[in-house]
PDB file of N, CA and C in Angstrom:
ATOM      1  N   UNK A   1    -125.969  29.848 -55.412  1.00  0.00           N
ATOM      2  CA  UNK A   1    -125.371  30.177 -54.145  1.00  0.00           C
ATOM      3  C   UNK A   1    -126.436  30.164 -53.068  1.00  0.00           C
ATOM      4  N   UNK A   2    -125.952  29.774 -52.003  1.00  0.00           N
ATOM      5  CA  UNK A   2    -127.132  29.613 -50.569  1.00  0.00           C
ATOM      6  C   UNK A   2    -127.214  30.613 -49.859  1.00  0.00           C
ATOM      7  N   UNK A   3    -126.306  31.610 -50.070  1.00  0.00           N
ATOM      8  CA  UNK A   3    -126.105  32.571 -49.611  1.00  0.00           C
ATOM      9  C   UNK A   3    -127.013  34.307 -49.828  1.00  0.00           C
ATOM     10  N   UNK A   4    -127.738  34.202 -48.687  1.00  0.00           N
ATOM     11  CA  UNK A   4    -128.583  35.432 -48.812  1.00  0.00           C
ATOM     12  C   UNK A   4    -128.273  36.650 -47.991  1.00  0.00           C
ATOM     13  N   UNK A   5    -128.280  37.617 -49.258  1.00  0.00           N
ATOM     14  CA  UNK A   5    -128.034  39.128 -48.473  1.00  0.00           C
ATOM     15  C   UNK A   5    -128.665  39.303 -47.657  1.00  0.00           C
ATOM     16  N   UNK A   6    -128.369  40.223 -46.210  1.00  0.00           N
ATOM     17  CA  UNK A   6    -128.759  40.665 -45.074  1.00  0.00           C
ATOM     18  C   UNK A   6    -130.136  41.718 -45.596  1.00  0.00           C
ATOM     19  N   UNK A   7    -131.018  41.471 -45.114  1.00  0.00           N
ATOM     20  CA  UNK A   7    -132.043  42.997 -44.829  1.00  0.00           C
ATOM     21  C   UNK A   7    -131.948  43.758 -44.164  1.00  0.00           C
ATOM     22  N   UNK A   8    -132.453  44.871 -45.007  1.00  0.00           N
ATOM     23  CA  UNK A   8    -132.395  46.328 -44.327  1.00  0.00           C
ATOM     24  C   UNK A   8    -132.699  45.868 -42.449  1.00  0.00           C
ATOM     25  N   UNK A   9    -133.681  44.853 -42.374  1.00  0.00           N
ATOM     26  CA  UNK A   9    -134.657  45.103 -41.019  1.00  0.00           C
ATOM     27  C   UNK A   9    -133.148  44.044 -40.080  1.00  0.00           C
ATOM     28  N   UNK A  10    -132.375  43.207 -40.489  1.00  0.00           N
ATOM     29  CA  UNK A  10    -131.701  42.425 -39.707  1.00  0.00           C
ATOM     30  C   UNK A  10    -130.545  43.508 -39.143  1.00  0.00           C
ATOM     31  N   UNK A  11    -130.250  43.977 -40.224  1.00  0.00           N
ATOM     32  CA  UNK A  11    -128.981  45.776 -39.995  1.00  0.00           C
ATOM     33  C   UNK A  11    -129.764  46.180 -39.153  1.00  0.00           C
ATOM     34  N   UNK A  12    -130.863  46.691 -39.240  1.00  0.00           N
ATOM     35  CA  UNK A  12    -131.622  47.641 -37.881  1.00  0.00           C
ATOM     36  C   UNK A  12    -131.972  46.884 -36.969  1.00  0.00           C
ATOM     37  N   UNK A  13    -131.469  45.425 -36.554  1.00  0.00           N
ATOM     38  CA  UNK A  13    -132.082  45.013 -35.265  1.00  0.00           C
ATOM     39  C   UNK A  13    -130.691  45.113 -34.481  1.00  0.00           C
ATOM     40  N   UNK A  14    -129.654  44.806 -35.392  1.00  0.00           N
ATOM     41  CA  UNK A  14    -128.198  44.652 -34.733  1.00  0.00           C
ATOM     42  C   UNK A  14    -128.250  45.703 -34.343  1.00  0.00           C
ATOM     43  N   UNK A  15    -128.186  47.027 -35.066  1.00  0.00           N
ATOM     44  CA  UNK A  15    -128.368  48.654 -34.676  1.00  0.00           C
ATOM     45  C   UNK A  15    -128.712  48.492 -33.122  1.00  0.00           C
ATOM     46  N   UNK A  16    -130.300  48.358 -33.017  1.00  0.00           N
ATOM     47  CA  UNK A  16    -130.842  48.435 -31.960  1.00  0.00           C
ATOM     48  C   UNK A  16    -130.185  47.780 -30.799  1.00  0.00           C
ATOM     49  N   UNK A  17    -129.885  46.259 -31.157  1.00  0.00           N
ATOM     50  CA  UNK A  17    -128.937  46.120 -29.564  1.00  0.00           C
ATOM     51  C   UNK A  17    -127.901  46.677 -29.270  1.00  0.00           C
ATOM     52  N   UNK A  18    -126.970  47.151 -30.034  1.00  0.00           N
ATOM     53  CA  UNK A  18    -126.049  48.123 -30.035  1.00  0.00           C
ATOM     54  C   UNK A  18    -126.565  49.201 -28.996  1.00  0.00           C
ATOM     55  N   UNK A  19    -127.661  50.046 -29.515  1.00  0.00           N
ATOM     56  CA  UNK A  19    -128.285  50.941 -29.246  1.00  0.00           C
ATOM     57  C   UNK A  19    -128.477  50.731 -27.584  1.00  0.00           C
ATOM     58  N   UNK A  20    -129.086  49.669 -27.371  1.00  0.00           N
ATOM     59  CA  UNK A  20    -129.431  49.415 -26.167  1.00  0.00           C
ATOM     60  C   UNK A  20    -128.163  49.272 -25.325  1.00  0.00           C
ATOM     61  N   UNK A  21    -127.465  48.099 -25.659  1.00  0.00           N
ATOM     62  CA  UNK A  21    -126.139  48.484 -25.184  1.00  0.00           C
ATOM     63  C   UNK A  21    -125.735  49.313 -24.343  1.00  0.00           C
ATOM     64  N   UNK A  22    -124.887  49.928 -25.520  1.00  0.00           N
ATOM     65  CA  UNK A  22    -124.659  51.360 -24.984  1.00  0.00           C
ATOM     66  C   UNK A  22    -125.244  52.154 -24.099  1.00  0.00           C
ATOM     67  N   UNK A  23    -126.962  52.233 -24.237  1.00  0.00           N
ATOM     68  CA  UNK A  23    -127.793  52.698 -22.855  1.00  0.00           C
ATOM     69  C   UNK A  23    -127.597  52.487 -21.903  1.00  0.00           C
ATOM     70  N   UNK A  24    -127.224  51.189 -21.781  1.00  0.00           N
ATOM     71  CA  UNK A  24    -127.044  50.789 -20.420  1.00  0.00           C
ATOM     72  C   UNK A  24    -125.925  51.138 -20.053  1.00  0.00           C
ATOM     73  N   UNK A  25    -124.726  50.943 -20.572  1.00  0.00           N
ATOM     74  CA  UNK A  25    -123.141  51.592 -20.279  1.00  0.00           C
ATOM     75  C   UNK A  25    -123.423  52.950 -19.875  1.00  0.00           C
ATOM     76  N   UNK A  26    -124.026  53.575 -20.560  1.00  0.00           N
ATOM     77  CA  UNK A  26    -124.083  55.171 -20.605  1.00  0.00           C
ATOM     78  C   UNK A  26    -124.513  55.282 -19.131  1.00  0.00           C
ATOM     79  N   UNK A  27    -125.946  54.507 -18.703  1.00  0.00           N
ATOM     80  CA  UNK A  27    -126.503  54.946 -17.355  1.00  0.00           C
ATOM     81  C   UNK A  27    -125.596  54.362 -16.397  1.00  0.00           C
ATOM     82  N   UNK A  28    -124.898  53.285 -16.486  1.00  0.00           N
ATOM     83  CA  UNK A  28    -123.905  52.959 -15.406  1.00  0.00           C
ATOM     84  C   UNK A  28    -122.842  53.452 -14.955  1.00  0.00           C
ATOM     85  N   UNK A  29    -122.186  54.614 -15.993  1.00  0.00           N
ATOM     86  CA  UNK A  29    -121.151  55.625 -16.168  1.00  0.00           C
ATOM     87  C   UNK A  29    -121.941  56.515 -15.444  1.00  0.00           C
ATOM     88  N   UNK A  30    -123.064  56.762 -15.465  1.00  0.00           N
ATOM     89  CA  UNK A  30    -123.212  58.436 -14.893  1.00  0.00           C
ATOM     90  C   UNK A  30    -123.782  58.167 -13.644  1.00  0.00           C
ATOM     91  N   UNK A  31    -123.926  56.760 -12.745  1.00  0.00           N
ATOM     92  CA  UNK A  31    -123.864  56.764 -11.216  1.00  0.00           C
ATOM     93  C   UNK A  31    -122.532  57.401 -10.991  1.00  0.00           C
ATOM     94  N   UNK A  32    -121.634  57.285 -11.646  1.00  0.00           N
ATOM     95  CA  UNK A  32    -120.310  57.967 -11.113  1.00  0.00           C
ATOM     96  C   UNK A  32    -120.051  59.277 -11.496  1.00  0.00           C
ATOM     97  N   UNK A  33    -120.442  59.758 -12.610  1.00  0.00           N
ATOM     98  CA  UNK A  33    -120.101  60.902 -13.346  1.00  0.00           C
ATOM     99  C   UNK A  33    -121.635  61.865 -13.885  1.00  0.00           C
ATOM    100  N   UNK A  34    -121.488  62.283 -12.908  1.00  0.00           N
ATOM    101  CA  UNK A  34    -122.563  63.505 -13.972  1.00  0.00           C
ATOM    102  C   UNK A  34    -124.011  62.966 -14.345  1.00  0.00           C
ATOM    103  N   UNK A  35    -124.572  62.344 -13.257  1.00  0.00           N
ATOM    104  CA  UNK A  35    -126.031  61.953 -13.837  1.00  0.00           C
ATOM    105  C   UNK A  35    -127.284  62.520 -14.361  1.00  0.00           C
ATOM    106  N   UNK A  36    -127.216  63.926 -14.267  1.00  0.00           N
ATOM    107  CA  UNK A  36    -127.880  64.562 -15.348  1.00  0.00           C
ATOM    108  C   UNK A  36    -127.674  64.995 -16.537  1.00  0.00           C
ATOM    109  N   UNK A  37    -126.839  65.139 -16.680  1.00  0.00           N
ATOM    110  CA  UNK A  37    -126.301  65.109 -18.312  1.00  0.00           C
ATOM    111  C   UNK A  37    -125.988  63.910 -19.051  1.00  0.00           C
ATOM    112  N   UNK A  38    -125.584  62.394 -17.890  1.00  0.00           N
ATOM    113  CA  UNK A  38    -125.628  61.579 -19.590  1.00  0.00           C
ATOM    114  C   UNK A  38    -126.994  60.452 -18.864  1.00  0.00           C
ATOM    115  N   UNK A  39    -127.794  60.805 -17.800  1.00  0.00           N
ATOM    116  CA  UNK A  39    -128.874  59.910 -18.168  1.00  0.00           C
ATOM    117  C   UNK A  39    -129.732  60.092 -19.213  1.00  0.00           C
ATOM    118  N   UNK A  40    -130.151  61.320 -19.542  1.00  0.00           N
ATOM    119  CA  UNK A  40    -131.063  61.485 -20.414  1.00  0.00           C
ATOM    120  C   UNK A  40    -130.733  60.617 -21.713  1.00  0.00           C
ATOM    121  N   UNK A  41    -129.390  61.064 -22.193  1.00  0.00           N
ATOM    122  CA  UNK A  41    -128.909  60.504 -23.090  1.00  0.00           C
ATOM    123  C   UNK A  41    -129.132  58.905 -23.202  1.00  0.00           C
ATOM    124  N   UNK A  42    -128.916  58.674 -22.190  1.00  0.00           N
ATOM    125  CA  UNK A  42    -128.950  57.042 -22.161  1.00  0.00           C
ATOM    126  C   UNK A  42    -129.965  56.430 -22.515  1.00  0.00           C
ATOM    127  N   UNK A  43    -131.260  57.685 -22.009  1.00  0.00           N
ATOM    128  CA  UNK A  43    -132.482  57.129 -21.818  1.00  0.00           C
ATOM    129  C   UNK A  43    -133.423  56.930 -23.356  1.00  0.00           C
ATOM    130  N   UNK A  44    -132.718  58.486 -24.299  1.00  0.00           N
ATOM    131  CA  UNK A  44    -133.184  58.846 -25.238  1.00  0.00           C
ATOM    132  C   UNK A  44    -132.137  57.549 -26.272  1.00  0.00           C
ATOM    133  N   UNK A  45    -131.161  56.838 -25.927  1.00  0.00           N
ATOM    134  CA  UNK A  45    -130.871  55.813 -26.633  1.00  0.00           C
ATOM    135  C   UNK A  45    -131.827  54.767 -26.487  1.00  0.00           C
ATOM    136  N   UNK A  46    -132.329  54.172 -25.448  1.00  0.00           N
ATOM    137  CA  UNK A  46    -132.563  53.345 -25.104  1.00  0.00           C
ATOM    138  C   UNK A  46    -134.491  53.490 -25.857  1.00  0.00           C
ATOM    139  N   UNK A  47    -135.084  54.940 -25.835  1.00  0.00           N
ATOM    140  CA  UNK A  47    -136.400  54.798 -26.445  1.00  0.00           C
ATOM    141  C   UNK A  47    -135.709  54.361 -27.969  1.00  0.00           C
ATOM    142  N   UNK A  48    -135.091  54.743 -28.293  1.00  0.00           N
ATOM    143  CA  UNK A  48    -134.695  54.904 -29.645  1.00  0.00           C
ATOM    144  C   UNK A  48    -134.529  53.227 -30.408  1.00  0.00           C
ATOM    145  N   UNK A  49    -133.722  52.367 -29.170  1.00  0.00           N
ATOM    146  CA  UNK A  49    -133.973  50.942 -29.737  1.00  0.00           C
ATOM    147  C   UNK A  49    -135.054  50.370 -29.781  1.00  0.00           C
ATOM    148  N   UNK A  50    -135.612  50.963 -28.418  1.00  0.00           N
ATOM    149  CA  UNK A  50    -137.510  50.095 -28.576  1.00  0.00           C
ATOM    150  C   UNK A  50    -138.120  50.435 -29.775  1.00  0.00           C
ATOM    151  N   UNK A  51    -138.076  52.242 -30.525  1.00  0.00           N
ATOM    152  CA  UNK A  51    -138.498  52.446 -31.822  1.00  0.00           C
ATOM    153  C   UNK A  51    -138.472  51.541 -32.416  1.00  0.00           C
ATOM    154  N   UNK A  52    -136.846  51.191 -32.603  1.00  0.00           N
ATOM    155  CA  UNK A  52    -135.782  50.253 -34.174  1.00  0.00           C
ATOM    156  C   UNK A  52    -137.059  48.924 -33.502  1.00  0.00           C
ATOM    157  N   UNK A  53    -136.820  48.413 -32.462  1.00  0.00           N
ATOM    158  CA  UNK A  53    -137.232  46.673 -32.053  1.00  0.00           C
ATOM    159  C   UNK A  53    -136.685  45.826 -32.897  1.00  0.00           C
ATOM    160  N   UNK A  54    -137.301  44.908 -33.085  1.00  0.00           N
ATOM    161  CA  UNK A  54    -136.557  43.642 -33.725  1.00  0.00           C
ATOM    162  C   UNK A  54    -136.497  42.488 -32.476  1.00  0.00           C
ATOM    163  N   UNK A  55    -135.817  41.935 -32.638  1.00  0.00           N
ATOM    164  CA  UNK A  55    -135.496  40.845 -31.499  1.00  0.00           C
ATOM    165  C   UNK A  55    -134.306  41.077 -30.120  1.00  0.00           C
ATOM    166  N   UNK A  56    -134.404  42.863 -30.202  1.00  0.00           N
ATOM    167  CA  UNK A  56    -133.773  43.009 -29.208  1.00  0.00           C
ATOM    168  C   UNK A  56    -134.609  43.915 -28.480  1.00  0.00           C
ATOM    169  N   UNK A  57    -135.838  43.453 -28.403  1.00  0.00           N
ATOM    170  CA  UNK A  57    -136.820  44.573 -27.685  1.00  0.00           C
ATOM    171  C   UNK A  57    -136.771  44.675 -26.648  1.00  0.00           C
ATOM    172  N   UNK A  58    -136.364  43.195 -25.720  1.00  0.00           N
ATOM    173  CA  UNK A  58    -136.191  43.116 -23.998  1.00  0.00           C
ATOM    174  C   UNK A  58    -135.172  43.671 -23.816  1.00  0.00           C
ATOM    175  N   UNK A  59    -134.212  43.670 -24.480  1.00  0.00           N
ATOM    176  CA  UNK A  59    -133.065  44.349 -24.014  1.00  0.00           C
ATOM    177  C   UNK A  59    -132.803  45.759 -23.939  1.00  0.00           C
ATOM    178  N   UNK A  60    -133.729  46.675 -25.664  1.00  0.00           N
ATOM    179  CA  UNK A  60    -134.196  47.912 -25.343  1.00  0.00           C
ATOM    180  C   UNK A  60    -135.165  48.279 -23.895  1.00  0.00           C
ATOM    181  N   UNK A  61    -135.928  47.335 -23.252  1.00  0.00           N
ATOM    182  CA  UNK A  61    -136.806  47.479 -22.388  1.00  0.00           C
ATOM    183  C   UNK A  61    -135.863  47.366 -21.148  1.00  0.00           C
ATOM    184  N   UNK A  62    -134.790  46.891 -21.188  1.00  0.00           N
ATOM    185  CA  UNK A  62    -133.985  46.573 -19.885  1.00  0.00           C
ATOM    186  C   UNK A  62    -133.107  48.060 -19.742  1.00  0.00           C
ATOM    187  N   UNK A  63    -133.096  48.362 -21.339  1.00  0.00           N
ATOM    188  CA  UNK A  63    -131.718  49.661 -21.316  1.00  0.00           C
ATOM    189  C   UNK A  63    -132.943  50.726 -20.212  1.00  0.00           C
ATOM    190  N   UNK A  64    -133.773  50.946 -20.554  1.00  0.00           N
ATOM    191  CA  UNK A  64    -134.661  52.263 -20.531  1.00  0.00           C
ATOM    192  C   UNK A  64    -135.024  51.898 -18.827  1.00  0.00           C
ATOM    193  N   UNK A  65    -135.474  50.519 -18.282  1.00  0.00           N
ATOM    194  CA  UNK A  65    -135.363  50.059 -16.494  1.00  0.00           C
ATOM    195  C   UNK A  65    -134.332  50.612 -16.119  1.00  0.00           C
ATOM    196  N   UNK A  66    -133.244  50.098 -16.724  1.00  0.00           N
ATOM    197  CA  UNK A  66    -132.269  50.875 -16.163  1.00  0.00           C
ATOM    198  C   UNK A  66    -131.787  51.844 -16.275  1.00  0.00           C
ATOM    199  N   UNK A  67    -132.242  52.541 -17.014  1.00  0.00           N
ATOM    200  CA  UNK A  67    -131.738  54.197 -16.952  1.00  0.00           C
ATOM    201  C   UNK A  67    -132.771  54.688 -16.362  1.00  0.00           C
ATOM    202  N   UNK A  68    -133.728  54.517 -15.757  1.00  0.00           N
ATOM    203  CA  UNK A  68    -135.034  54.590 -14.718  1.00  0.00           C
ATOM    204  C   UNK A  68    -134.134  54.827 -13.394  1.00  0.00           C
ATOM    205  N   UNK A  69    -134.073  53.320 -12.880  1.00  0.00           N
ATOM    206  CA  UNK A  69    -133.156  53.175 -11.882  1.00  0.00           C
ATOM    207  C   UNK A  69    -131.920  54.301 -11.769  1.00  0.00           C
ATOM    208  N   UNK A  70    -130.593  54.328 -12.485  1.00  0.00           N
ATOM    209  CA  UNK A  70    -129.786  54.702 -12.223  1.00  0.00           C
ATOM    210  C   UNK A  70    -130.071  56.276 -12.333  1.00  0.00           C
ATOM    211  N   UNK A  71    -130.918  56.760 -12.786  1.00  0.00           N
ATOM    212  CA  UNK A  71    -131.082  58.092 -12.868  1.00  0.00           C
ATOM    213  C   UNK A  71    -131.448  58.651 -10.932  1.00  0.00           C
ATOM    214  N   UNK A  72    -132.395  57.580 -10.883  1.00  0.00           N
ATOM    215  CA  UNK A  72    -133.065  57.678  -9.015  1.00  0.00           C
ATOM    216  C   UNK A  72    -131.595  57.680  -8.316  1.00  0.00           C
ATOM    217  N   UNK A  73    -131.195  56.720  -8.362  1.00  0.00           N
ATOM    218  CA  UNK A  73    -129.699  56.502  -7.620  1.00  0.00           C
ATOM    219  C   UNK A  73    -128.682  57.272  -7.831  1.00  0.00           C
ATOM    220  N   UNK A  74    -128.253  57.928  -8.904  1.00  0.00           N
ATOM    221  CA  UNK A  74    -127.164  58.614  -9.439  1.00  0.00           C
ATOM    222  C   UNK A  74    -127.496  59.974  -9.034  1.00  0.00           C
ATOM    223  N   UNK A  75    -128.802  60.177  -9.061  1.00  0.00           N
ATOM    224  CA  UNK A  75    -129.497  61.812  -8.566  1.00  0.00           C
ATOM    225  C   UNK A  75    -129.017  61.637  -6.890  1.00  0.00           C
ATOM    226  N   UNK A  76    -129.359  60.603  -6.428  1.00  0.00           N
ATOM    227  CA  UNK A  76    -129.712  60.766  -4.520  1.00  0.00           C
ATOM    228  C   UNK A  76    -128.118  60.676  -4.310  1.00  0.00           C
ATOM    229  N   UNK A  77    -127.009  59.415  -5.441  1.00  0.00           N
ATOM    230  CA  UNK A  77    -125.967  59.488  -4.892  1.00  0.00           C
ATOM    231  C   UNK A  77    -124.953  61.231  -5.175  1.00  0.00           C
ATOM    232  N   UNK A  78    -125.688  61.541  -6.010  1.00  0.00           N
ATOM    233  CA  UNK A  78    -124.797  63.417  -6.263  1.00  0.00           C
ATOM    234  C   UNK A  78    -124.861  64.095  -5.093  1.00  0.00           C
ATOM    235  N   UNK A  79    -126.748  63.912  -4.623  1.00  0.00           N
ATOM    236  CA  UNK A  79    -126.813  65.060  -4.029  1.00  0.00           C
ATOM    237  C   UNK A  79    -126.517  64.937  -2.411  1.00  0.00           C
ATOM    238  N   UNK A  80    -126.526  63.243  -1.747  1.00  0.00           N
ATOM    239  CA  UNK A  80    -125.768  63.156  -0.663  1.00  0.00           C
ATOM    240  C   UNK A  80    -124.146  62.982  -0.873  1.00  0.00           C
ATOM    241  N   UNK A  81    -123.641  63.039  -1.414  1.00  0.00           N
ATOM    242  CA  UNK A  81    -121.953  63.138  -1.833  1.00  0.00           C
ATOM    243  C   UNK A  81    -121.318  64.483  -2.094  1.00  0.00           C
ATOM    244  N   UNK A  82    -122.683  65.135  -2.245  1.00  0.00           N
ATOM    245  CA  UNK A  82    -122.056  66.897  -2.978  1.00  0.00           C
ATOM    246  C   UNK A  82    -121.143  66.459  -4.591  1.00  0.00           C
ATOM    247  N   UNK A  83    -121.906  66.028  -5.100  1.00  0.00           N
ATOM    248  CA  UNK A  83    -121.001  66.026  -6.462  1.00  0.00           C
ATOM    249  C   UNK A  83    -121.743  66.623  -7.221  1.00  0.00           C
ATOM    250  N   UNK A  84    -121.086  67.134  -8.531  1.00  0.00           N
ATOM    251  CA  UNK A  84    -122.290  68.066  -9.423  1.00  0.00           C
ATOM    252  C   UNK A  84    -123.331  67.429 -10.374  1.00  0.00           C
ATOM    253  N   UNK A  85    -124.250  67.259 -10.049  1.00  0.00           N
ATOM    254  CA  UNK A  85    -125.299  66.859 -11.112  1.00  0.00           C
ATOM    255  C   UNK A  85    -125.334  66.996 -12.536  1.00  0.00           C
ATOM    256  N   UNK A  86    -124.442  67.968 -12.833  1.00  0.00           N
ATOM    257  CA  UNK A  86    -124.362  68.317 -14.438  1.00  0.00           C
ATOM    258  C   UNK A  86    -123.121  69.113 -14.967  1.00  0.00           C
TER     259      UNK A  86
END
């Protein structure tokens, strides 16, 4: 058969873009909603794929820019809007 089982390390790269993913969703949700409570989160996903790496390292590196960014923006847009930070 030609057919070769997946490695542990190919499962943990898919993981990781997943991972990253989601970071980024997460920080784009909380310009609108609550940016101190789910940037961190986003952010602590987003170290978490650079950990895993693999071949989705730019994209872990893009999740974590942008939860950089949207944290600056999501903070200035709360606190000129009067919305609650957390």
């Amino acid at each position: 058969m030609s057919a070769q089982p997946h490695s542990v390390s190919v499962q943990g790269e898919a993981i990781a873009g997943l991972l990253a993913a989601l970071s980024i969703f997460a920080s784009l949700v909380a310009l609108a909603y609550r940016p101190a409570r789910l940037i961190p989160v986003a952010l602590l996903l987003g170290l978490l794929a650079a950990a895993i790496g693999g071949r989705h390292r730019r994209l872990a590196g893009l999740a974590i820019a942008v939860g950089a960014v949207c944290f600056v923006v999501g903070m200035a847009l709360a606190v000129l809007t009067d919305h609650p930070l957390y």
